[in-house]
PDB file of N, CA and C in Angstrom:
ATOM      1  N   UNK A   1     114.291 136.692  53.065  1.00  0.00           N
ATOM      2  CA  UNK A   1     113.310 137.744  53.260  1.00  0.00           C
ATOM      3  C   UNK A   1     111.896 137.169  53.262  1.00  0.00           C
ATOM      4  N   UNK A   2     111.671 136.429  52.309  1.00  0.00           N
ATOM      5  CA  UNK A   2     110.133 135.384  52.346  1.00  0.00           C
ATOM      6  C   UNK A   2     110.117 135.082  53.662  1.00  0.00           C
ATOM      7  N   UNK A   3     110.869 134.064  54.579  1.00  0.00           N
ATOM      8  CA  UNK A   3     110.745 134.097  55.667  1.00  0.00           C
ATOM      9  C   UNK A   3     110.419 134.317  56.631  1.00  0.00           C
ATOM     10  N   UNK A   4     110.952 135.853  56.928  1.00  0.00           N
ATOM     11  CA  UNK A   4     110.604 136.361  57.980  1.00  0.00           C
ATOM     12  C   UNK A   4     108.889 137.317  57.285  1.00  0.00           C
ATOM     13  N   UNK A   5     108.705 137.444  56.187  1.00  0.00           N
ATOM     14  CA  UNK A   5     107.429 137.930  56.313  1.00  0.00           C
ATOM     15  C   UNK A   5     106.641 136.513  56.278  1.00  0.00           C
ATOM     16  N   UNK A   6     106.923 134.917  56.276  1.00  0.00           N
ATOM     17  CA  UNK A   6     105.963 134.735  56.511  1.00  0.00           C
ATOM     18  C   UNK A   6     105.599 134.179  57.941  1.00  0.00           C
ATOM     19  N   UNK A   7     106.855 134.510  58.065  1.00  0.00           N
ATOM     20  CA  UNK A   7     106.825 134.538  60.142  1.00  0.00           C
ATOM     21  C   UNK A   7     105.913 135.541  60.117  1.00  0.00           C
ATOM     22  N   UNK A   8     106.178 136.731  59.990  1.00  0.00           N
ATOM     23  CA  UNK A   8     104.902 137.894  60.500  1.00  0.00           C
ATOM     24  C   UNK A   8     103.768 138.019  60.428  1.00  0.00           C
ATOM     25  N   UNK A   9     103.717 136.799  58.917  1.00  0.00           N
ATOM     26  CA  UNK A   9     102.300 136.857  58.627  1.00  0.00           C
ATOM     27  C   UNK A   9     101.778 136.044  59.457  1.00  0.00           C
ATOM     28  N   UNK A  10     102.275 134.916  60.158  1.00  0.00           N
ATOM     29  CA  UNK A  10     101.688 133.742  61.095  1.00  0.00           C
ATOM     30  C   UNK A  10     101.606 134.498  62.142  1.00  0.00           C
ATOM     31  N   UNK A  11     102.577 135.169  62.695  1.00  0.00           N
ATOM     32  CA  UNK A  11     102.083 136.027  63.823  1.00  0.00           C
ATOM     33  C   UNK A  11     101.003 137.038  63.881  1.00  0.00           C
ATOM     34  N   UNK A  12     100.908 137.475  62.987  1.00  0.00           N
ATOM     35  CA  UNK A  12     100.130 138.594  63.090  1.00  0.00           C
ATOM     36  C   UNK A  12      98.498 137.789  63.254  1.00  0.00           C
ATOM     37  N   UNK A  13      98.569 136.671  62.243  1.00  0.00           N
ATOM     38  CA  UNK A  13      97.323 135.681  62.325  1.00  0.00           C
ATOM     39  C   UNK A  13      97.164 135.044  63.986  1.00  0.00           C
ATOM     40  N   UNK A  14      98.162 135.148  64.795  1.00  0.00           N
ATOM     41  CA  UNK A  14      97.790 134.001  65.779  1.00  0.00           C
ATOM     42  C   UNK A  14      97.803 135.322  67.220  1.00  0.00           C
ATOM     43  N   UNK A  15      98.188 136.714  66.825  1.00  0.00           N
ATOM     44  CA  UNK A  15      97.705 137.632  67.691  1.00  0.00           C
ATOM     45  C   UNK A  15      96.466 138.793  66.935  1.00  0.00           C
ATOM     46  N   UNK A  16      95.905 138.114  66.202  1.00  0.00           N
ATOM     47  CA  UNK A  16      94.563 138.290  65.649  1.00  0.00           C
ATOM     48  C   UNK A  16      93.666 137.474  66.397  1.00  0.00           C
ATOM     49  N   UNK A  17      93.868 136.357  66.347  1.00  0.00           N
ATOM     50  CA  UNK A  17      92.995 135.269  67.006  1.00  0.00           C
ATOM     51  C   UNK A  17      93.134 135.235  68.338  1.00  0.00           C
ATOM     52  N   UNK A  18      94.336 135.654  69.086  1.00  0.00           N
ATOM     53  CA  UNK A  18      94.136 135.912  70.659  1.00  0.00           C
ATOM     54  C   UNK A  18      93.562 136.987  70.988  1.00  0.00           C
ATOM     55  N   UNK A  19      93.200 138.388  70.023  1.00  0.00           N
ATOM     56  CA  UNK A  19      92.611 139.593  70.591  1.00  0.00           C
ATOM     57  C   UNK A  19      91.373 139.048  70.543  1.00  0.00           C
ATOM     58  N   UNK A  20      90.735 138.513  69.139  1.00  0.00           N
ATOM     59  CA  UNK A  20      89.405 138.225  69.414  1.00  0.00           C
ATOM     60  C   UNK A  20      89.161 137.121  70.174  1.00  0.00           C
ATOM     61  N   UNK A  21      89.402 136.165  70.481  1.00  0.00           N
ATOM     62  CA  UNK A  21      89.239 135.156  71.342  1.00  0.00           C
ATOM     63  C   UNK A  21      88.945 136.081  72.538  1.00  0.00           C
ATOM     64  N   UNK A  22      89.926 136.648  73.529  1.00  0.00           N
ATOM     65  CA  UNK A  22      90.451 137.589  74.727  1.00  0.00           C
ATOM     66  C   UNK A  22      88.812 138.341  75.023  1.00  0.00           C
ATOM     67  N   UNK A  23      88.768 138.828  73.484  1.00  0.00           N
ATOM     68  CA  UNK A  23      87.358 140.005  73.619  1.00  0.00           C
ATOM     69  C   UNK A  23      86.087 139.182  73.166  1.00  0.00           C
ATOM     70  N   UNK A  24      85.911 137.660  72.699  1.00  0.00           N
ATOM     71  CA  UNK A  24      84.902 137.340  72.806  1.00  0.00           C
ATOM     72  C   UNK A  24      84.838 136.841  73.914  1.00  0.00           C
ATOM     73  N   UNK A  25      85.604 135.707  74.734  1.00  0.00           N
ATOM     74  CA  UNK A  25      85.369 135.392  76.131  1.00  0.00           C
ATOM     75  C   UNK A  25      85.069 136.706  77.140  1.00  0.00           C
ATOM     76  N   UNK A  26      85.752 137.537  77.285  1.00  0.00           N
ATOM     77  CA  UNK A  26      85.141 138.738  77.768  1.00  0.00           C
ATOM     78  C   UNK A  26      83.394 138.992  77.503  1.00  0.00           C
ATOM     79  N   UNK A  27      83.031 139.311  76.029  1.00  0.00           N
ATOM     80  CA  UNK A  27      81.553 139.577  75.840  1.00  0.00           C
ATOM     81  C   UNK A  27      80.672 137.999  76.082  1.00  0.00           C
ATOM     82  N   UNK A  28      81.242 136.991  76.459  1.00  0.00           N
ATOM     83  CA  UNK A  28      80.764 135.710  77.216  1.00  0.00           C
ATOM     84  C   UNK A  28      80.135 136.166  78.408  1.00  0.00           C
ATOM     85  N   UNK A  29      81.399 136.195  79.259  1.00  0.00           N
ATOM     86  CA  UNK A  29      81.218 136.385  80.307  1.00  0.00           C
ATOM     87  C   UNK A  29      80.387 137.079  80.832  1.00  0.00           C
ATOM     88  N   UNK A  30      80.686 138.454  79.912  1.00  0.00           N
ATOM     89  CA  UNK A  30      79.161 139.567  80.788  1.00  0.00           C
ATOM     90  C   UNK A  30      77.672 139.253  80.199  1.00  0.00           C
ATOM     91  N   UNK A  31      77.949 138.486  79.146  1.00  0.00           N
ATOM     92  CA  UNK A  31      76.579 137.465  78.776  1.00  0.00           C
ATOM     93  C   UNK A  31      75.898 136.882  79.752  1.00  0.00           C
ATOM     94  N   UNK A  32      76.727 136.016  80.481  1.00  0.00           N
ATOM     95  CA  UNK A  32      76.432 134.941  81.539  1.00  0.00           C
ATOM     96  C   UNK A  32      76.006 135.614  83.119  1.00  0.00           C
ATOM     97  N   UNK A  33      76.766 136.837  83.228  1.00  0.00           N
ATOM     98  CA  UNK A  33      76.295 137.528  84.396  1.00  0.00           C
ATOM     99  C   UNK A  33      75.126 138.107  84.257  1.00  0.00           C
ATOM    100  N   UNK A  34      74.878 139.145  82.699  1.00  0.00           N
ATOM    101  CA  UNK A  34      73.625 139.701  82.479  1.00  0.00           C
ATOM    102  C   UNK A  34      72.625 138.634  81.130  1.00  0.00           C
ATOM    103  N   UNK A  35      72.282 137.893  81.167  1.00  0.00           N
ATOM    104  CA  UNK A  35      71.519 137.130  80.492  1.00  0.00           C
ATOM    105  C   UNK A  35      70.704 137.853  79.390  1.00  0.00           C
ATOM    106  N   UNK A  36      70.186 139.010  80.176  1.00  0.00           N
ATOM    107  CA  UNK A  36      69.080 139.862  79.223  1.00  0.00           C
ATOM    108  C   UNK A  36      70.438 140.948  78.564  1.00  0.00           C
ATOM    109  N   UNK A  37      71.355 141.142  78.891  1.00  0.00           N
ATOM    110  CA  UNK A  37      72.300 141.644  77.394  1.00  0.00           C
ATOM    111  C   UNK A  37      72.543 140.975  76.194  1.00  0.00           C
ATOM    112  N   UNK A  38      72.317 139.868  75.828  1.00  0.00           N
ATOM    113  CA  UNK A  38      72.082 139.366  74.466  1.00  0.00           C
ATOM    114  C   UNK A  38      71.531 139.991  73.976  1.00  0.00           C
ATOM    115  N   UNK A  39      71.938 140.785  72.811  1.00  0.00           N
ATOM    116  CA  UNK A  39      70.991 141.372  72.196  1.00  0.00           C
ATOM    117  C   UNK A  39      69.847 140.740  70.724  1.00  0.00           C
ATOM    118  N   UNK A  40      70.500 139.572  70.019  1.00  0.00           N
ATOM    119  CA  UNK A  40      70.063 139.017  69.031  1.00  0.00           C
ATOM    120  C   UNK A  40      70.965 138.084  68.528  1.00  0.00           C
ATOM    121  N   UNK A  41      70.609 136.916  68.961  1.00  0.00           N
ATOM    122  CA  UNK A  41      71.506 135.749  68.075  1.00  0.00           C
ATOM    123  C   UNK A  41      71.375 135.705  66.358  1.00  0.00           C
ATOM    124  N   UNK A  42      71.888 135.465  65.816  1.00  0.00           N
ATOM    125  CA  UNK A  42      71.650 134.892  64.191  1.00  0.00           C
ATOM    126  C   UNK A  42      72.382 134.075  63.381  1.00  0.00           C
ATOM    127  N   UNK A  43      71.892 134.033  62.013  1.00  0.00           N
ATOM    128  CA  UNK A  43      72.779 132.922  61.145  1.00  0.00           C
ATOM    129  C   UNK A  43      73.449 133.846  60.426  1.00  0.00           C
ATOM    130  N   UNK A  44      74.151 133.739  59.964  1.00  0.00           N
ATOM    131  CA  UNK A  44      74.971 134.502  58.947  1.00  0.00           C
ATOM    132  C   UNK A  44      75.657 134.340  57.961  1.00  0.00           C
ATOM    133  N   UNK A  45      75.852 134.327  56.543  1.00  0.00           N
ATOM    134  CA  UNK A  45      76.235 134.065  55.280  1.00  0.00           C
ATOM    135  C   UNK A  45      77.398 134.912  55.204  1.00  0.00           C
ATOM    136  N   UNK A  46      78.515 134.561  54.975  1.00  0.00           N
ATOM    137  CA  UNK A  46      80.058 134.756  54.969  1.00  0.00           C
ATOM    138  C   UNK A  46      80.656 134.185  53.460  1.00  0.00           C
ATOM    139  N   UNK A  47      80.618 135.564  52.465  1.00  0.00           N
ATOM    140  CA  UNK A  47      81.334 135.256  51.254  1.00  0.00           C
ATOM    141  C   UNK A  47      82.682 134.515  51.304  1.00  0.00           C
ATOM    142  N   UNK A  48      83.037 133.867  51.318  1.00  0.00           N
ATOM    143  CA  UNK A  48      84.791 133.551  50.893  1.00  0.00           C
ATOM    144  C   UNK A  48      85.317 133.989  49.756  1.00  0.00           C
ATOM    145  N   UNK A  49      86.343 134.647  50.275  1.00  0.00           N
ATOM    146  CA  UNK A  49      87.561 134.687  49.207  1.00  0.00           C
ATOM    147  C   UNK A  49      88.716 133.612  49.452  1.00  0.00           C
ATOM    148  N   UNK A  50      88.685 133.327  50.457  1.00  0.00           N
ATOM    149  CA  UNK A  50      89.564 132.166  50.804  1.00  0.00           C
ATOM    150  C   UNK A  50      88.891 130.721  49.820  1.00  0.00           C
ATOM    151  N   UNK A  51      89.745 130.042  49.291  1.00  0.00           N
ATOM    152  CA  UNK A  51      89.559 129.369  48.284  1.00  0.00           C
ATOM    153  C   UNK A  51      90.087 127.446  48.488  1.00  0.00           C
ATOM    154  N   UNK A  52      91.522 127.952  49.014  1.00  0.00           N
ATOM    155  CA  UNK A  52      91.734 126.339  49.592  1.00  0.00           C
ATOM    156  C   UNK A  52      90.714 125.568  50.700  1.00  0.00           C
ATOM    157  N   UNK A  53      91.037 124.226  50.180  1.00  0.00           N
ATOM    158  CA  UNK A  53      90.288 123.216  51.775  1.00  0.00           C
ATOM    159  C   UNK A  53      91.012 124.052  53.112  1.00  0.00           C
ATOM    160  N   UNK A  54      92.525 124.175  53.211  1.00  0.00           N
ATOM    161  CA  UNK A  54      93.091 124.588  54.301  1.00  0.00           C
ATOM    162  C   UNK A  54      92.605 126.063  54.920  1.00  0.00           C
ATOM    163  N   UNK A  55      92.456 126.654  54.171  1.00  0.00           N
ATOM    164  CA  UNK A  55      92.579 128.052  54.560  1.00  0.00           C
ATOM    165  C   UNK A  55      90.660 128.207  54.962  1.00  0.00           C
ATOM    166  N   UNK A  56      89.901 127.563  54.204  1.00  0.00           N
ATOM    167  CA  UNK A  56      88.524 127.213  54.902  1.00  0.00           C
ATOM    168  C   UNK A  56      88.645 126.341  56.046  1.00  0.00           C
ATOM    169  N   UNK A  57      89.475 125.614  55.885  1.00  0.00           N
ATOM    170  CA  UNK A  57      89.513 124.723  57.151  1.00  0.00           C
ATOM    171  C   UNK A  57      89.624 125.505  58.424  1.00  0.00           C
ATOM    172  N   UNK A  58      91.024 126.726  58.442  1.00  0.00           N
ATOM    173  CA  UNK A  58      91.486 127.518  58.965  1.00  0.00           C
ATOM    174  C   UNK A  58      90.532 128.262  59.513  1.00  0.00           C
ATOM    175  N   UNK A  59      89.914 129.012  58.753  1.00  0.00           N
ATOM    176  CA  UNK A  59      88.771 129.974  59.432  1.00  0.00           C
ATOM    177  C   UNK A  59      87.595 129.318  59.462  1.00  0.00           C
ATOM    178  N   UNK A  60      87.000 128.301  59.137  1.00  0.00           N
ATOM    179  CA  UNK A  60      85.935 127.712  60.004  1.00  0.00           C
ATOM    180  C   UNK A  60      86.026 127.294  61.411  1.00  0.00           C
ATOM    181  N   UNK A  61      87.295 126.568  61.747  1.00  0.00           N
ATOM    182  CA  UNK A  61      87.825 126.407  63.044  1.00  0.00           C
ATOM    183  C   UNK A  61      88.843 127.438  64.119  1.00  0.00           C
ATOM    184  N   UNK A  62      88.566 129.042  63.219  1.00  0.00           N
ATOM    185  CA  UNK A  62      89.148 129.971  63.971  1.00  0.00           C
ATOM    186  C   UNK A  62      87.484 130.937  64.576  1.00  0.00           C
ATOM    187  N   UNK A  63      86.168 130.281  63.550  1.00  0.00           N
ATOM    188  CA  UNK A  63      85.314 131.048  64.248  1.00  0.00           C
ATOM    189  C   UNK A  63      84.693 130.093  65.207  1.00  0.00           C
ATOM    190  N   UNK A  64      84.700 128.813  65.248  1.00  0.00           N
ATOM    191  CA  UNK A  64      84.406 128.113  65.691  1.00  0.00           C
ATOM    192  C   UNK A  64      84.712 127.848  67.334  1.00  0.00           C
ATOM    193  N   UNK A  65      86.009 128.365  67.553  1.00  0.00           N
ATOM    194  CA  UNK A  65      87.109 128.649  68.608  1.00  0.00           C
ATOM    195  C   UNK A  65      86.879 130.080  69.283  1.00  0.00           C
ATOM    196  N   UNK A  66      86.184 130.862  68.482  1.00  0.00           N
ATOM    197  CA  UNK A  66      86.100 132.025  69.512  1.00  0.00           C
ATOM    198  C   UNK A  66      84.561 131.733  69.784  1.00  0.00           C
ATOM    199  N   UNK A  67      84.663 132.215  71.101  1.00  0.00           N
ATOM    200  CA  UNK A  67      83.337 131.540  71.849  1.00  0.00           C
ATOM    201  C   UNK A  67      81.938 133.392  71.669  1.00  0.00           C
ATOM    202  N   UNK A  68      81.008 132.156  71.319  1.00  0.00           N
ATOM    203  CA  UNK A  68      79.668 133.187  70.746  1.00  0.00           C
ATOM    204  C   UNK A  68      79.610 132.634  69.288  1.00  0.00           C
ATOM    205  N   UNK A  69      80.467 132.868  68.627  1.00  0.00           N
ATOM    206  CA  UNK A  69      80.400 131.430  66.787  1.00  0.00           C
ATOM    207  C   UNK A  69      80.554 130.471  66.988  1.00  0.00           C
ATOM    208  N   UNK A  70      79.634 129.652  66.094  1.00  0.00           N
ATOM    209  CA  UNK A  70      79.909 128.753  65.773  1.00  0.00           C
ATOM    210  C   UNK A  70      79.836 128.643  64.023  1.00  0.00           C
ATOM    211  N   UNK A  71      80.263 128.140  63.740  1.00  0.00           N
ATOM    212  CA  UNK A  71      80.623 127.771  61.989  1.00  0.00           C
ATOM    213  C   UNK A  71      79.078 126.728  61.448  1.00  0.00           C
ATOM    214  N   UNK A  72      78.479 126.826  61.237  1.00  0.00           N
ATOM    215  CA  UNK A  72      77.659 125.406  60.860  1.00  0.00           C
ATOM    216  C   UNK A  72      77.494 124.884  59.653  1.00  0.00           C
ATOM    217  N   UNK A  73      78.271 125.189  58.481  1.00  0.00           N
ATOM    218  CA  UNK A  73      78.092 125.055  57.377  1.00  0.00           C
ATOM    219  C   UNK A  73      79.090 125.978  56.278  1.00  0.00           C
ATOM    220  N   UNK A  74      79.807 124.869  55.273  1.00  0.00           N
ATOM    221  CA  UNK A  74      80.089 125.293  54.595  1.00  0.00           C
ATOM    222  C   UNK A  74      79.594 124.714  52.992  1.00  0.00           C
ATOM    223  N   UNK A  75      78.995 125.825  52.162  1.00  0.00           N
ATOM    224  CA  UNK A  75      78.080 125.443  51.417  1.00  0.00           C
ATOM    225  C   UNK A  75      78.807 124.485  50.468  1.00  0.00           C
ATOM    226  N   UNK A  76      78.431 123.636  49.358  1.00  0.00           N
ATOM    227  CA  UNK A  76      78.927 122.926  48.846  1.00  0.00           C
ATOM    228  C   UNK A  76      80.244 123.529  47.722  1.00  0.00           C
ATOM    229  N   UNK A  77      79.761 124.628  46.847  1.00  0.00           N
ATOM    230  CA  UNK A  77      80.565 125.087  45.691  1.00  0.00           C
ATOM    231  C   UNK A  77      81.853 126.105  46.528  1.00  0.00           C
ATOM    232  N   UNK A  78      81.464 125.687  47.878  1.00  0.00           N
ATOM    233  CA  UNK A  78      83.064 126.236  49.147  1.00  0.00           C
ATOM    234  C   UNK A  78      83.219 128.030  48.568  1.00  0.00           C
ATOM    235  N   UNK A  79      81.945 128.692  48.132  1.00  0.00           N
ATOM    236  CA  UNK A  79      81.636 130.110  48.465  1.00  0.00           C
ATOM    237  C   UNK A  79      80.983 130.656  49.751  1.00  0.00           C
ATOM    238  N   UNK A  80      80.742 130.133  49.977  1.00  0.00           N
ATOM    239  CA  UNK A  80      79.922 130.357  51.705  1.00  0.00           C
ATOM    240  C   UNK A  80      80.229 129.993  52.866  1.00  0.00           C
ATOM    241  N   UNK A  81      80.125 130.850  53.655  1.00  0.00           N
ATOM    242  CA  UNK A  81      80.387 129.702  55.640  1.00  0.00           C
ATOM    243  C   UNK A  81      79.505 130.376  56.164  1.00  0.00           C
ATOM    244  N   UNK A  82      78.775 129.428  56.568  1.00  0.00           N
ATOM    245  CA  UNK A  82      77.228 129.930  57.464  1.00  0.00           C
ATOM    246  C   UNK A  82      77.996 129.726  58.854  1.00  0.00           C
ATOM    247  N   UNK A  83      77.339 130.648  59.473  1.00  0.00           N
ATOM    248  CA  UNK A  83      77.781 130.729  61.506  1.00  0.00           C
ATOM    249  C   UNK A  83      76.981 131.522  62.148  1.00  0.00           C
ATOM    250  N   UNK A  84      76.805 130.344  63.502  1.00  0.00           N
ATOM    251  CA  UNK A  84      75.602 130.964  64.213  1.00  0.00           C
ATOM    252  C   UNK A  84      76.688 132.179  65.005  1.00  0.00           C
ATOM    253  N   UNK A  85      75.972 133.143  65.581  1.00  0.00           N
ATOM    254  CA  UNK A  85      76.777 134.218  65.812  1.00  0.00           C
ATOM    255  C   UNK A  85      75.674 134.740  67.271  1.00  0.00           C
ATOM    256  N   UNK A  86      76.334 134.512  69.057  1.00  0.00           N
ATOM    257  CA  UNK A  86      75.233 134.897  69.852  1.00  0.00           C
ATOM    258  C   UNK A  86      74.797 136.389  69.626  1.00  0.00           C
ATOM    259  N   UNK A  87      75.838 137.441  69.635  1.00  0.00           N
ATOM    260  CA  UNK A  87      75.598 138.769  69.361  1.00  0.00           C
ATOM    261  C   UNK A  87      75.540 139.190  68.449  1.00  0.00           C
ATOM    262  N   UNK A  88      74.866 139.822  67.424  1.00  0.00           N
ATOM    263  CA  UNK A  88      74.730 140.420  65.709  1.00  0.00           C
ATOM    264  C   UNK A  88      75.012 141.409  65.844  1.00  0.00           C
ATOM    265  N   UNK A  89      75.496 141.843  65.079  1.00  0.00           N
ATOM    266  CA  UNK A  89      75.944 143.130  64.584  1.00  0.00           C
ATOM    267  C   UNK A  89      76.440 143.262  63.261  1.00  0.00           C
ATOM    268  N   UNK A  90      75.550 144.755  62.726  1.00  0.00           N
ATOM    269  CA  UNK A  90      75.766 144.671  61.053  1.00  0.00           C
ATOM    270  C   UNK A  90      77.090 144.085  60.560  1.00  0.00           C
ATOM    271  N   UNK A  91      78.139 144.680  61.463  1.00  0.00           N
ATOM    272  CA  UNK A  91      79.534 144.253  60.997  1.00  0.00           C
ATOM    273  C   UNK A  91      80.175 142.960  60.964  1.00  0.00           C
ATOM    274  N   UNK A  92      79.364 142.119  61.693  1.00  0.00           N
ATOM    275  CA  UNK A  92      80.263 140.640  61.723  1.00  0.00           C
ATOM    276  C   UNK A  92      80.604 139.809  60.741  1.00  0.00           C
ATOM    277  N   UNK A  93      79.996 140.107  59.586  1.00  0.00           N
ATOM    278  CA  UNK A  93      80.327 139.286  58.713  1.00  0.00           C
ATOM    279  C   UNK A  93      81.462 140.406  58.016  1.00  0.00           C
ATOM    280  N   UNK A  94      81.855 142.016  58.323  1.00  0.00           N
ATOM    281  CA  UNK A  94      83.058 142.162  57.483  1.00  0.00           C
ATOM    282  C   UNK A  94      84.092 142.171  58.549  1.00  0.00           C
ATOM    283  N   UNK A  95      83.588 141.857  59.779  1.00  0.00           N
ATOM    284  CA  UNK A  95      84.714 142.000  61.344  1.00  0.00           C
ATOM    285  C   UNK A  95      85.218 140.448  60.694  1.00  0.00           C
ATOM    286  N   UNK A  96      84.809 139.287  60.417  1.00  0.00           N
ATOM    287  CA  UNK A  96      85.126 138.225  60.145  1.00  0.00           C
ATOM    288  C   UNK A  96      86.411 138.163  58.815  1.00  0.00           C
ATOM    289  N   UNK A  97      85.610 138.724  57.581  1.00  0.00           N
ATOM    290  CA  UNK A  97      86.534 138.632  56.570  1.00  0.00           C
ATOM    291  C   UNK A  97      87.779 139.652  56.642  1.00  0.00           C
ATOM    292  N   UNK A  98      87.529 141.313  57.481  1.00  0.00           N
ATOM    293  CA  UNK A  98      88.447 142.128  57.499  1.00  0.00           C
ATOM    294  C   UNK A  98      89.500 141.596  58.378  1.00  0.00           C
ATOM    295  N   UNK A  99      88.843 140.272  59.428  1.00  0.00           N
ATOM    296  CA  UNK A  99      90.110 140.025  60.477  1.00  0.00           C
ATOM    297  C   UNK A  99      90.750 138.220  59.940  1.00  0.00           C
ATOM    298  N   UNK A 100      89.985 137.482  60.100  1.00  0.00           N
ATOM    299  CA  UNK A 100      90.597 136.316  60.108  1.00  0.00           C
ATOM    300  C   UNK A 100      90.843 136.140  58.753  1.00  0.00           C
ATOM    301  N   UNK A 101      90.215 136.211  57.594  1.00  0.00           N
ATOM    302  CA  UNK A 101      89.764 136.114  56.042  1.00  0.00           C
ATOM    303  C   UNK A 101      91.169 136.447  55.905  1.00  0.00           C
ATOM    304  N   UNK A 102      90.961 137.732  56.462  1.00  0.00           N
ATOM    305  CA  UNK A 102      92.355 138.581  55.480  1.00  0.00           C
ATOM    306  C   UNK A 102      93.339 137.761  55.438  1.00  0.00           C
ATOM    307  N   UNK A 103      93.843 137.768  56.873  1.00  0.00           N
ATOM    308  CA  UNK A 103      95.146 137.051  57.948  1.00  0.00           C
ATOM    309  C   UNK A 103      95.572 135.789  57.036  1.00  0.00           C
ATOM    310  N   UNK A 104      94.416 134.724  56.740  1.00  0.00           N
ATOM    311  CA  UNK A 104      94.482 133.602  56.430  1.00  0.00           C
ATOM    312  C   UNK A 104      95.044 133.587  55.088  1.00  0.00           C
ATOM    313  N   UNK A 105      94.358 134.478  53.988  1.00  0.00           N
ATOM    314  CA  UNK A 105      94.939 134.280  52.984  1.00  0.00           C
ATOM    315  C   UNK A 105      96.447 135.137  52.915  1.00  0.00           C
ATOM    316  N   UNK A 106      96.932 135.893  53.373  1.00  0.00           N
ATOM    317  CA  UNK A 106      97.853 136.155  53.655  1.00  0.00           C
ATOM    318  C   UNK A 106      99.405 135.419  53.732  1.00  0.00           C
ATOM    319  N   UNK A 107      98.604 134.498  54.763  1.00  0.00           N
ATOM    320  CA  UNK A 107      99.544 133.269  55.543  1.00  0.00           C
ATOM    321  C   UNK A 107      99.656 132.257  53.958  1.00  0.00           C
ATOM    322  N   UNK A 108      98.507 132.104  53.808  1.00  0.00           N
ATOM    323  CA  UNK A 108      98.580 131.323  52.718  1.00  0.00           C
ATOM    324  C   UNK A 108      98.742 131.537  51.149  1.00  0.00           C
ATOM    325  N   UNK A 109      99.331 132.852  50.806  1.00  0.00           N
ATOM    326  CA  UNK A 109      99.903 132.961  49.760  1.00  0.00           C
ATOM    327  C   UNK A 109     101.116 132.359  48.914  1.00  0.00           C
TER     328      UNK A 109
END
């Protein structure tokens, strides 16, 4: 029974990361056609609850991979992940922990 939930849990993590991937290359794209739709790039401070090297490893290189983030920093005491982010929105830093955060520690229980 462990098993197959932690099959589900990997799945559910790796069709998490293809919706947003799917829908950030999408908000790329109409970036690149309309230039002046950017609305505000920024930096952004991202609490962790994720606690291992792996599972930071994991979601630094899952925001890193969807295109518009980039990851640039993870603070030293590994409570923080700074990421540049092209579009802001109040929500990205809980769109981040409510989607990949979750997923990850999940997988990695």
């Amino acid at each position: 029974m462990r098993a197959i939930s932690c099959l589900l849990d990997w799945t559910t993590l790796i069709l998490t990361f293809a919706k947003e991937l799917a829908k950030s290359v999408h908000d790329v794209v109409l970036n690149v056609i309309k230039p002046n739709r950017v609305s505000q790039s920024a930096i952004v401070e991202i609490p962790l609850n994720v606690k291992s090297d792996l599972g930071i490893a994991l979601l630094a290189n899952m925001v890193t991979l969807t295109p518009g983030t980039t990851t640039l920093y993870i603070s030293e005491n590994k409570k923080y992940l700074y990421a540049h982010v092209m579009n802001y929105s109040e929500s990205v830093v809980t769109d981040i922990k409510q989607g990949f955060e979750r997923q990850i520690l999940k997988v990695l229980r």
